[in-house]
Protein backbone atom coordinates (compact mmCIF):
# COMPACT_ATOMS: atom_id res chain seq x y z
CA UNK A 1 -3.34 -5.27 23.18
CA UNK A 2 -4.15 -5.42 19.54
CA UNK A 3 -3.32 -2.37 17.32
CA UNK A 4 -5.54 -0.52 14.82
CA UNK A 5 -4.95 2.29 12.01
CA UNK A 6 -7.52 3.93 9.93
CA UNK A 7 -7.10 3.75 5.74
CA UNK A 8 -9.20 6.67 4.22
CA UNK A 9 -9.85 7.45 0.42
CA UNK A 10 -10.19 11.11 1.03
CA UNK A 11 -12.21 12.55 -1.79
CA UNK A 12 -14.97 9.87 -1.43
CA UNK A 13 -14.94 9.78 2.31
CA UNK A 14 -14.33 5.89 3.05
CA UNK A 15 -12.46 4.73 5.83
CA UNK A 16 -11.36 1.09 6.97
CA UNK A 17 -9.57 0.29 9.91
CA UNK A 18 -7.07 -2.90 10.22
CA UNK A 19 -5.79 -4.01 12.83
CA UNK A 20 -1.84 -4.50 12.76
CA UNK A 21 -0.44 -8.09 12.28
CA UNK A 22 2.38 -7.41 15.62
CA UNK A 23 3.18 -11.10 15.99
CA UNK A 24 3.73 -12.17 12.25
CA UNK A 25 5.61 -8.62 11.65
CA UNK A 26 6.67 -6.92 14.40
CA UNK A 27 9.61 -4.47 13.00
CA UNK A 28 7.47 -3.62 10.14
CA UNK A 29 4.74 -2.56 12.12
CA UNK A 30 7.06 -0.36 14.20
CA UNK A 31 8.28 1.44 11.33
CA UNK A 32 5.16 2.40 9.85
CA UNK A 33 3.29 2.67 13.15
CA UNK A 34 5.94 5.39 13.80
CA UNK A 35 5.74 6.93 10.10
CA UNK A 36 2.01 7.52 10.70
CA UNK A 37 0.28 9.37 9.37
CA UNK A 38 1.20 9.01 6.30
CA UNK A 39 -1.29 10.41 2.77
CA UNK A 40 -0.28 10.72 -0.70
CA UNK A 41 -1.75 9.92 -3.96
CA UNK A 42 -3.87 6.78 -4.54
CA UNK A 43 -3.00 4.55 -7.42
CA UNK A 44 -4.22 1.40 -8.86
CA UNK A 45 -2.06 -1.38 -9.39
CA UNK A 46 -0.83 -2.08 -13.13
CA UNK A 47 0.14 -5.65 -12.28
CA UNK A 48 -1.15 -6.91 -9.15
CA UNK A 49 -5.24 -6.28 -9.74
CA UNK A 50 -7.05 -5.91 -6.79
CA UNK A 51 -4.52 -3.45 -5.16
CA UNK A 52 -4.55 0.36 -4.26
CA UNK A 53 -1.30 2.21 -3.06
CA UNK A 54 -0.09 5.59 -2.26
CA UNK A 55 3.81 6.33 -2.39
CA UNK A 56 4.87 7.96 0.70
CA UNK A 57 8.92 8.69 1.88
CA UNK A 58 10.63 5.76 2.55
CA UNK A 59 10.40 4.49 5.61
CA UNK A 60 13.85 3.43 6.45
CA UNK A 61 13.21 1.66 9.63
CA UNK A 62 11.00 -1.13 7.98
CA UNK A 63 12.69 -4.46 7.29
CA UNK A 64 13.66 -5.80 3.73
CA UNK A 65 11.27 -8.94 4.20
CA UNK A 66 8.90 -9.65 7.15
CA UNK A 67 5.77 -12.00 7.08
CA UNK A 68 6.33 -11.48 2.88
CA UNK A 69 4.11 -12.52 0.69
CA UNK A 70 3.29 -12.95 -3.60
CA UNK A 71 -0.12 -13.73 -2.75
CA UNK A 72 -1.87 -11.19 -0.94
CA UNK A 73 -5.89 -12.02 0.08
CA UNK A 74 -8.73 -9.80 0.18
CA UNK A 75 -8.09 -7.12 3.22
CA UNK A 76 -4.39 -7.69 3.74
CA UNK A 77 -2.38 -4.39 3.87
CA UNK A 78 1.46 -4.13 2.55
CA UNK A 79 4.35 -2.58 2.86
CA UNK A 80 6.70 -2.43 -0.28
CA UNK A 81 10.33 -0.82 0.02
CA UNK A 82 11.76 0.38 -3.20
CA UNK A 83 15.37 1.92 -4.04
CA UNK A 84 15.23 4.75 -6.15
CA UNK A 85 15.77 2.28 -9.45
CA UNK A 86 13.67 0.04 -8.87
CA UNK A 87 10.12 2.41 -9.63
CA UNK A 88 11.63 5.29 -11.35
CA UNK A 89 10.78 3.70 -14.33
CA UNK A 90 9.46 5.93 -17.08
CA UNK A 91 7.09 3.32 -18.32
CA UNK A 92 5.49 3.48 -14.76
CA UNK A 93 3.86 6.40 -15.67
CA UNK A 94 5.03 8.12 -12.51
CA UNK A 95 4.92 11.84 -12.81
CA UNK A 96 8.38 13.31 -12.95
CA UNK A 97 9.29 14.95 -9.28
CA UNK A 98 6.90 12.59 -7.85
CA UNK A 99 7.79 10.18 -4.51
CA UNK A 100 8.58 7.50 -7.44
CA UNK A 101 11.29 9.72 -8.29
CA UNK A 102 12.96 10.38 -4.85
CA UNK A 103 16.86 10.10 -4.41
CA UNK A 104 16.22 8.00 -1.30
CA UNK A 105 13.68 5.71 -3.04
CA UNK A 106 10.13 5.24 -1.26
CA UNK A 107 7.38 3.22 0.48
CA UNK A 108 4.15 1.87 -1.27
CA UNK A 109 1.85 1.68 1.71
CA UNK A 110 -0.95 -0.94 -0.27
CA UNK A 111 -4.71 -2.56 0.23
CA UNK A 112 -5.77 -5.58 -1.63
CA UNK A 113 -9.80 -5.83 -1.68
CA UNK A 114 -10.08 -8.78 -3.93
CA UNK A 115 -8.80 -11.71 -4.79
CA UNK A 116 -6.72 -13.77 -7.08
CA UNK A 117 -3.71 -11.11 -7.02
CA UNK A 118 -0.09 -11.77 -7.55
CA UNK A 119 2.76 -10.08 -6.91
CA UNK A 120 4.34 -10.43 -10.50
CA UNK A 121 6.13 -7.44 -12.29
CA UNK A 122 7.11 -8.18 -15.99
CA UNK A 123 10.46 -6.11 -15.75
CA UNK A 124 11.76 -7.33 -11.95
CA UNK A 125 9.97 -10.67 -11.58
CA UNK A 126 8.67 -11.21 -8.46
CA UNK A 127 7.41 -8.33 -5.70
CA UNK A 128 7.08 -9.43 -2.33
CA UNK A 129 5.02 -7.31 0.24
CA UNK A 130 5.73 -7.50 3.73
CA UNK A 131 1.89 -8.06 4.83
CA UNK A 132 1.61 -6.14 8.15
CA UNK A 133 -1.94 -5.57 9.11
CA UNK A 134 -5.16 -6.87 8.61
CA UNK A 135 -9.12 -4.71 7.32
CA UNK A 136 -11.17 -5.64 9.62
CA UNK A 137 -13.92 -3.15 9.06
CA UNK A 138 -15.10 -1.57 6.33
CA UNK A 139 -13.85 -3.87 3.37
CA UNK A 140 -16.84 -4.36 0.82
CA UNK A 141 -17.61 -0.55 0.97
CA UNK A 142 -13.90 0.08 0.37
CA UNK A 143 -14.00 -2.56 -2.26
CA UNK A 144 -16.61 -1.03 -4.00
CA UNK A 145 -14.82 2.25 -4.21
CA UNK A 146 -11.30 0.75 -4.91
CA UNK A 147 -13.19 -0.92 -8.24
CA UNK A 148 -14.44 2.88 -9.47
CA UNK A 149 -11.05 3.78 -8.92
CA UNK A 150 -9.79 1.12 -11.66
CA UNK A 151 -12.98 2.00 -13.83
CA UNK A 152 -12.73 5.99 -13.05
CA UNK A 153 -9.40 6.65 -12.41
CA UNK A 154 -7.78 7.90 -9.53
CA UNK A 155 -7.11 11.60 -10.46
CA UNK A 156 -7.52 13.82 -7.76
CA UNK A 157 -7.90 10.99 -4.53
CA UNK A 158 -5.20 10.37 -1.72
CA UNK A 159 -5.05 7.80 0.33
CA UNK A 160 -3.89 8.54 3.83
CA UNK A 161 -2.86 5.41 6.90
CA UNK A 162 -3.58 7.19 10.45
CA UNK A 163 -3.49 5.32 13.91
CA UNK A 164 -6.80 4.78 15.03
């Protein structure tokens, strides 16, 4: 029996569920089907393009590489586990005190709505995502959004992953 959560962009009321990729990653959807829900605030990728994120606690339980990928594809949804170094970065622009910051590092929960992304970070090299789930409905609304987020700016909108 297939699996579903819900991906909202709370200030402009858009919602997209995906269905969760069990076969190809089956620890990683564990852990973050037993993190859920999980909100925090939405950022646009730097280096990846077509990508929106939110930082959440890091989920501990989730595996160091499952079903990975460089090369995520329009709808696929990723889980990214970083140690405290690795995005504590000042020249992330992270806000001091923010989940970027945490002693125990954290989790980028992330949605790619377009194409032609890669996974390529000037100061590490390459950032594989573990891609556990799958939009199934409600991708070119969120893509529209997710692109006046990167034109706009994402001040003031959370992103929140709920089971459906």
């Amino acid at each position: 029996m297939a699996r579903y959560i819900t991906i909202t962009l709370d200030k402009r009321d858009i919602t997209c569920r995906a269905r969760l990729l069990d076969d190809e990653a089956p620890l990683t959807c564990a852990a973050v089907w037993d993190a859920l829900p999980q909100s925090g605030s939405a950022f646009h990728a730097k280096y990846a393009r077509n990508e929106l994120y939110t930082l959440v606690p890091r989920i501990t339980a989730a595996p160091h590489r499952e079903n990975p990928t460089v090369t995520p594809i329009p709808g696929d949804v990723c889980l990214f586990d970083f140690e405290p170094w690795e995005i504590g970065n000042p020249a992330y622009g992270y806000e001091p005190g923010s989940q970027a910051h945490a002693q125990q590092g954290a989790t980028d929960l992330a949605l790619f709505y377009g194409r032609n992304n890669l996974l390529l970070n000037g100061d590490v090299g390459w950032v594989p995502g573990n891609v556990f789930a799958t939009i199934e409905d409600g991708l070119p609304e969120l893509a529209v959004a997710c692109n006046d987020l990167w034109i706009q700016g994402v001040v003031g909108e959370t992103l929140s992953f709920a089971r459906a």
